[in-house]
N, C-alpha and C. Protein backbone atom coordinates (compact mmCIF):
# COMPACT_ATOMS: atom_id res chain seq x y z
N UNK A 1 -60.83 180.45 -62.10
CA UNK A 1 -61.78 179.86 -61.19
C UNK A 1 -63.18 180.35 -61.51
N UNK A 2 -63.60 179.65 -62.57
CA UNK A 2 -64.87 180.50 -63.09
C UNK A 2 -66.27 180.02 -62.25
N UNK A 3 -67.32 180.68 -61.84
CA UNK A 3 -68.42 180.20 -61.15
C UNK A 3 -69.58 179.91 -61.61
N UNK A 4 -69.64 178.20 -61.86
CA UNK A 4 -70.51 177.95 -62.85
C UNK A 4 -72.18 178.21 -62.15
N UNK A 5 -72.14 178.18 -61.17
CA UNK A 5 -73.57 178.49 -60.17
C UNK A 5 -73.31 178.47 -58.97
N UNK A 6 -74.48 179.37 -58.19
CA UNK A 6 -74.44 179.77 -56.97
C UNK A 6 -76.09 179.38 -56.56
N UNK A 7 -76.32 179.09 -55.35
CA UNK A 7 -77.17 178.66 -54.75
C UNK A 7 -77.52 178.72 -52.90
N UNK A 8 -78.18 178.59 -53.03
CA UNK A 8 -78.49 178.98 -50.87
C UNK A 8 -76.89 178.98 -50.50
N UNK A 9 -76.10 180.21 -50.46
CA UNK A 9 -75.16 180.49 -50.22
C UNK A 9 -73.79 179.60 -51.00
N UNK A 10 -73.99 178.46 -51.78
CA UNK A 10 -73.15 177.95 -52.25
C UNK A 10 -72.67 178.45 -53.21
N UNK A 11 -71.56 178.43 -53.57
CA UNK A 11 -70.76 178.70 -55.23
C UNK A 11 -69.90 177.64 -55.21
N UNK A 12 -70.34 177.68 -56.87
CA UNK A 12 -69.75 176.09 -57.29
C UNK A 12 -68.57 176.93 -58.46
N UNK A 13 -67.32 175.97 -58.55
CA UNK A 13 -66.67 176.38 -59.37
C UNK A 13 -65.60 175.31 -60.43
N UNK A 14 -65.45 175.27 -61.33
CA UNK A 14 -64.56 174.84 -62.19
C UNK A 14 -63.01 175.65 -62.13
N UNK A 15 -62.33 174.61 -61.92
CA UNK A 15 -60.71 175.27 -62.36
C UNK A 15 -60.01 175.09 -63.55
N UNK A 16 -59.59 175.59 -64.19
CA UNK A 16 -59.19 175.25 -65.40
C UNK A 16 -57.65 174.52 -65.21
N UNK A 17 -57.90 173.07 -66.76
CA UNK A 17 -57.06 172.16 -66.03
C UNK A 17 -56.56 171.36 -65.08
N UNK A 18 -58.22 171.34 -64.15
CA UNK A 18 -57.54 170.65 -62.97
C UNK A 18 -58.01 169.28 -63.45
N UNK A 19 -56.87 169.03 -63.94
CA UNK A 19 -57.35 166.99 -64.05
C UNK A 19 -56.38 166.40 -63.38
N UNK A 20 -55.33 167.06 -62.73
CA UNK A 20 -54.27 166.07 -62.21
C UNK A 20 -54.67 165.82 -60.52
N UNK A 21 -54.82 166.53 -60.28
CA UNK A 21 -55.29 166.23 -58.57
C UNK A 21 -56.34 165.07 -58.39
N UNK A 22 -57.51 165.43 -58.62
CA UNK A 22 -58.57 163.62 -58.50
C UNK A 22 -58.70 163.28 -59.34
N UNK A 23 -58.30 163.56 -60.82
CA UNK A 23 -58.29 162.21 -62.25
C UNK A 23 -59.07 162.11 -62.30
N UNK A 24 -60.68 162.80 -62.15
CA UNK A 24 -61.93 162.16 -62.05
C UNK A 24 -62.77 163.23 -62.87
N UNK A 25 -64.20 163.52 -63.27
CA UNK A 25 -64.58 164.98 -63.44
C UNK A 25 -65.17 165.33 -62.26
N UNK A 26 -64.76 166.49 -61.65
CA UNK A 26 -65.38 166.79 -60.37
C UNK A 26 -65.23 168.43 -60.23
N UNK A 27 -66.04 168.55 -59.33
CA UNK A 27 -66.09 170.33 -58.89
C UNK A 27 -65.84 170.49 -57.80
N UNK A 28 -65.57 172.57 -57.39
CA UNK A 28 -65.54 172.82 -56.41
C UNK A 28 -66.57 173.30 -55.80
N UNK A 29 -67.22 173.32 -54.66
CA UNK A 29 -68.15 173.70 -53.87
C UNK A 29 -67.66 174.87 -52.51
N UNK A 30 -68.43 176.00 -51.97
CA UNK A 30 -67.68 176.57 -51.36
C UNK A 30 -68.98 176.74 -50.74
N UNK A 31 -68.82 177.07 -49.32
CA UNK A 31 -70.19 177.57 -48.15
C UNK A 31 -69.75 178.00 -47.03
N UNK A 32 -69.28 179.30 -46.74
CA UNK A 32 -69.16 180.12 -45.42
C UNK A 32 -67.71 179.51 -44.72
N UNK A 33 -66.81 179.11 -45.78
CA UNK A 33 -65.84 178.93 -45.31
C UNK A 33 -65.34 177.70 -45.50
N UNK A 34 -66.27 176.81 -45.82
CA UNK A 34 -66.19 175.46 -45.84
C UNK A 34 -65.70 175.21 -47.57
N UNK A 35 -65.06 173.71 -47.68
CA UNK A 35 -64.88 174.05 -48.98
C UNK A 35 -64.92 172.16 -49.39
N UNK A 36 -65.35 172.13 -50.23
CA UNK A 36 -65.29 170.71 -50.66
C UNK A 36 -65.19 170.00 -51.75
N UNK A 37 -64.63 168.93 -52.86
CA UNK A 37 -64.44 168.62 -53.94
C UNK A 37 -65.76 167.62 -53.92
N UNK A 38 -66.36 167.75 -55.34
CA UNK A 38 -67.05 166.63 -55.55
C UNK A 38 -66.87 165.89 -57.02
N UNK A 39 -66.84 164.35 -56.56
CA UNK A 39 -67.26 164.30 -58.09
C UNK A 39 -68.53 163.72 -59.04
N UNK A 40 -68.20 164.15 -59.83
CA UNK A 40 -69.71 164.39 -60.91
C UNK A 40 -70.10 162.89 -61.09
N UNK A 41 -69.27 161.84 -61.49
CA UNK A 41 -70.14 160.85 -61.57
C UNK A 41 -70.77 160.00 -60.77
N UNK A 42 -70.28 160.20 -59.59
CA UNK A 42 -71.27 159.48 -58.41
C UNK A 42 -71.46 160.32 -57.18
N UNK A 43 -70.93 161.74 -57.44
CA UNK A 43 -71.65 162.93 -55.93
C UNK A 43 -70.48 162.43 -55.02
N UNK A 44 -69.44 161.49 -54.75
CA UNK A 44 -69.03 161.14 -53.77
C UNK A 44 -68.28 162.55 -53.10
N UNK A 45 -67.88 163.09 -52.44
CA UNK A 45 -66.58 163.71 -51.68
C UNK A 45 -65.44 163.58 -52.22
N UNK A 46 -64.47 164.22 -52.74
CA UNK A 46 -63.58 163.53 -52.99
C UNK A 46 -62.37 164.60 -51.91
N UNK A 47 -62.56 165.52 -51.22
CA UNK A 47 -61.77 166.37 -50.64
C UNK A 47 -62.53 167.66 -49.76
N UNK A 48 -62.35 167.56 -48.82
CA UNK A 48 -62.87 168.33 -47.89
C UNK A 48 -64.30 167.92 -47.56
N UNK A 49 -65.22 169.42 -47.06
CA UNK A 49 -66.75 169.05 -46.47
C UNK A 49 -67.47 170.32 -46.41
N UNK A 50 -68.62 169.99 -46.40
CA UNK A 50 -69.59 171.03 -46.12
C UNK A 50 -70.27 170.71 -45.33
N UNK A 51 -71.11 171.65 -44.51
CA UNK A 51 -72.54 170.96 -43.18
C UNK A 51 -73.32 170.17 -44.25
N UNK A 52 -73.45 169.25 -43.58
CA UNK A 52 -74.43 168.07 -44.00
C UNK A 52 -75.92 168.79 -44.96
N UNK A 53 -76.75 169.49 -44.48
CA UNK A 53 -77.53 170.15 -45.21
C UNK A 53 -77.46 170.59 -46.71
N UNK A 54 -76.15 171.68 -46.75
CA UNK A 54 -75.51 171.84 -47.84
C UNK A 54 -75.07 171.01 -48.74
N UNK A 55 -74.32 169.96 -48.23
CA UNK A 55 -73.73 168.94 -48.97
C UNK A 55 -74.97 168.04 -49.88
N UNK A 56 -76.04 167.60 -48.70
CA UNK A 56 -77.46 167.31 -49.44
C UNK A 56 -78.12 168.18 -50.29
N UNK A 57 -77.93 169.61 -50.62
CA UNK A 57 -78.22 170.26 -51.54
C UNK A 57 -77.30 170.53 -52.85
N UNK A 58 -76.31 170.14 -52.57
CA UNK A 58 -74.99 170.02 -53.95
C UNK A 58 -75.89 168.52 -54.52
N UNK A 59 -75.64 167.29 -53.79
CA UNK A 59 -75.66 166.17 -54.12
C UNK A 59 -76.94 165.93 -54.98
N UNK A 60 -78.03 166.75 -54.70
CA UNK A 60 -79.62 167.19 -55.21
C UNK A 60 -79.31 167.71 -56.52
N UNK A 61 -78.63 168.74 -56.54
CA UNK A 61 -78.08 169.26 -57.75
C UNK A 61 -77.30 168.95 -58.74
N UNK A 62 -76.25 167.85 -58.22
CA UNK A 62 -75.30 167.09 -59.14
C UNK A 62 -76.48 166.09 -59.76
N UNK A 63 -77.01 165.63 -59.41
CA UNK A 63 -78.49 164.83 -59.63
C UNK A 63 -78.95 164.96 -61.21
N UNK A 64 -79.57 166.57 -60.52
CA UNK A 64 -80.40 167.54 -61.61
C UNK A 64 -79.31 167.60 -62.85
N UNK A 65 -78.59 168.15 -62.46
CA UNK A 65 -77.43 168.78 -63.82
C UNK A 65 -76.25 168.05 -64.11
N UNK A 66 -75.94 166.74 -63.75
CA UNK A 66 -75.17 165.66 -64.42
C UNK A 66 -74.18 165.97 -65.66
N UNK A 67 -75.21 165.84 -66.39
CA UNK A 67 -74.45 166.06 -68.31
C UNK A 67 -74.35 167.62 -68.10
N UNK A 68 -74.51 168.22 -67.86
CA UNK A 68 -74.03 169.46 -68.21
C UNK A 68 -73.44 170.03 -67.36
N UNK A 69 -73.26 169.22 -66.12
CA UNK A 69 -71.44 169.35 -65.05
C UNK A 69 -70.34 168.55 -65.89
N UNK A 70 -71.09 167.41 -66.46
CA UNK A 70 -69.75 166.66 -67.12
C UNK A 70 -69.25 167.39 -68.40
N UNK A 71 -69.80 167.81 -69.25
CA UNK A 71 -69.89 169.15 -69.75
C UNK A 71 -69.08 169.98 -69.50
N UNK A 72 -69.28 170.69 -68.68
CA UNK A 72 -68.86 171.89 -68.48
C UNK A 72 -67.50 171.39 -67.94
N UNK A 73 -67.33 170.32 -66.84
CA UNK A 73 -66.22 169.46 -66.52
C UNK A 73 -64.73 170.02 -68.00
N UNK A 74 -65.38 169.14 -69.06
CA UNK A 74 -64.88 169.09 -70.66
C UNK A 74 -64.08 170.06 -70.55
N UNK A 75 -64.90 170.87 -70.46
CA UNK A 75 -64.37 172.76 -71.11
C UNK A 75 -63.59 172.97 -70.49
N UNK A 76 -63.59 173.12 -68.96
CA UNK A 76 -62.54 173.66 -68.47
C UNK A 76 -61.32 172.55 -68.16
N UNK A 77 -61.12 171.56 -68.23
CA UNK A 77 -60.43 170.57 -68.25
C UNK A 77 -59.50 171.03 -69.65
N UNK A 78 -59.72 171.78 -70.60
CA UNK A 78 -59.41 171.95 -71.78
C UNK A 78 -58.77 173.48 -72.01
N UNK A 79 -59.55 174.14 -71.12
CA UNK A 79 -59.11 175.54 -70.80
C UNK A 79 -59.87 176.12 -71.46
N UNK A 80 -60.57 176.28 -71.40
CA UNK A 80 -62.13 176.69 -71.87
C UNK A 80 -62.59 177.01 -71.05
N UNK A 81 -64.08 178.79 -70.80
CA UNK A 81 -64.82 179.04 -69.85
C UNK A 81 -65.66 177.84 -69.86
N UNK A 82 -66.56 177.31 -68.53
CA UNK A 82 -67.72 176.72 -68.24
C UNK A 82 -68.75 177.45 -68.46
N UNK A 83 -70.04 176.62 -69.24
CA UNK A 83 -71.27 177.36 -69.08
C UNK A 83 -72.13 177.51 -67.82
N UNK A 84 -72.35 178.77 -67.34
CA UNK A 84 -73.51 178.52 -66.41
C UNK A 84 -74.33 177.79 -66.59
N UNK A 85 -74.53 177.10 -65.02
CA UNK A 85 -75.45 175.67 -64.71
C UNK A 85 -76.62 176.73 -63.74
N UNK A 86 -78.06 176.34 -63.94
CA UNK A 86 -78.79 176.56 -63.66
C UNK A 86 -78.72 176.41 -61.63
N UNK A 87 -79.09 177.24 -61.07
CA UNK A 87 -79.20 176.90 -59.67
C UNK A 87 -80.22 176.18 -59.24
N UNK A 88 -79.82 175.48 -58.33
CA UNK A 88 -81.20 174.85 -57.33
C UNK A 88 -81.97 175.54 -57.16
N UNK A 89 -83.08 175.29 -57.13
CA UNK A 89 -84.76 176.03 -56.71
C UNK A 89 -85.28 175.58 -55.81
């Protein structure tokens, strides 16, 4: 469960091999308990939630760093570490 970035309390993470659950490229997001799947090519939700705020600051960020979530997506889909993704500012 490697942590490709952390941000106003968020940590985002890649699992290695997870392609069978949403078939999609997507990440995990985590915030004070809350926990939520997203995926990379259109930001949608694909499992769970975060406070609305937060979630608008992932979705800001999936934005920014696209190709190099889908990216990093690759690697660990493969079993490979993810490269750290730059945090929101």
């Amino acid at each position: 469960m490697p942590i490709v970035s952390m941000f106003y309390g968020i940590v985002i993470r890649f699992y290695f091999f997870d392609t069978q659950q949403h078939h999609q490229p997507h990440f995990h997001a985590e915030y004070a308990g809350h926990k939520a799947v997203f995926s990379i090519p259109d930001g949608a939700i694909l499992a769970g939630n975060l406070p609305v705020n937060k979630r608008k600051l992932v979705e800001a960020w999936i934005e920014i760093h696209r190709e190099d979530l889908l990216a990093d997506w690759n690697l660990a889909s493969q079993g490979a570490p993810p490269v750290p993704i730059e945090p929101l500012k």
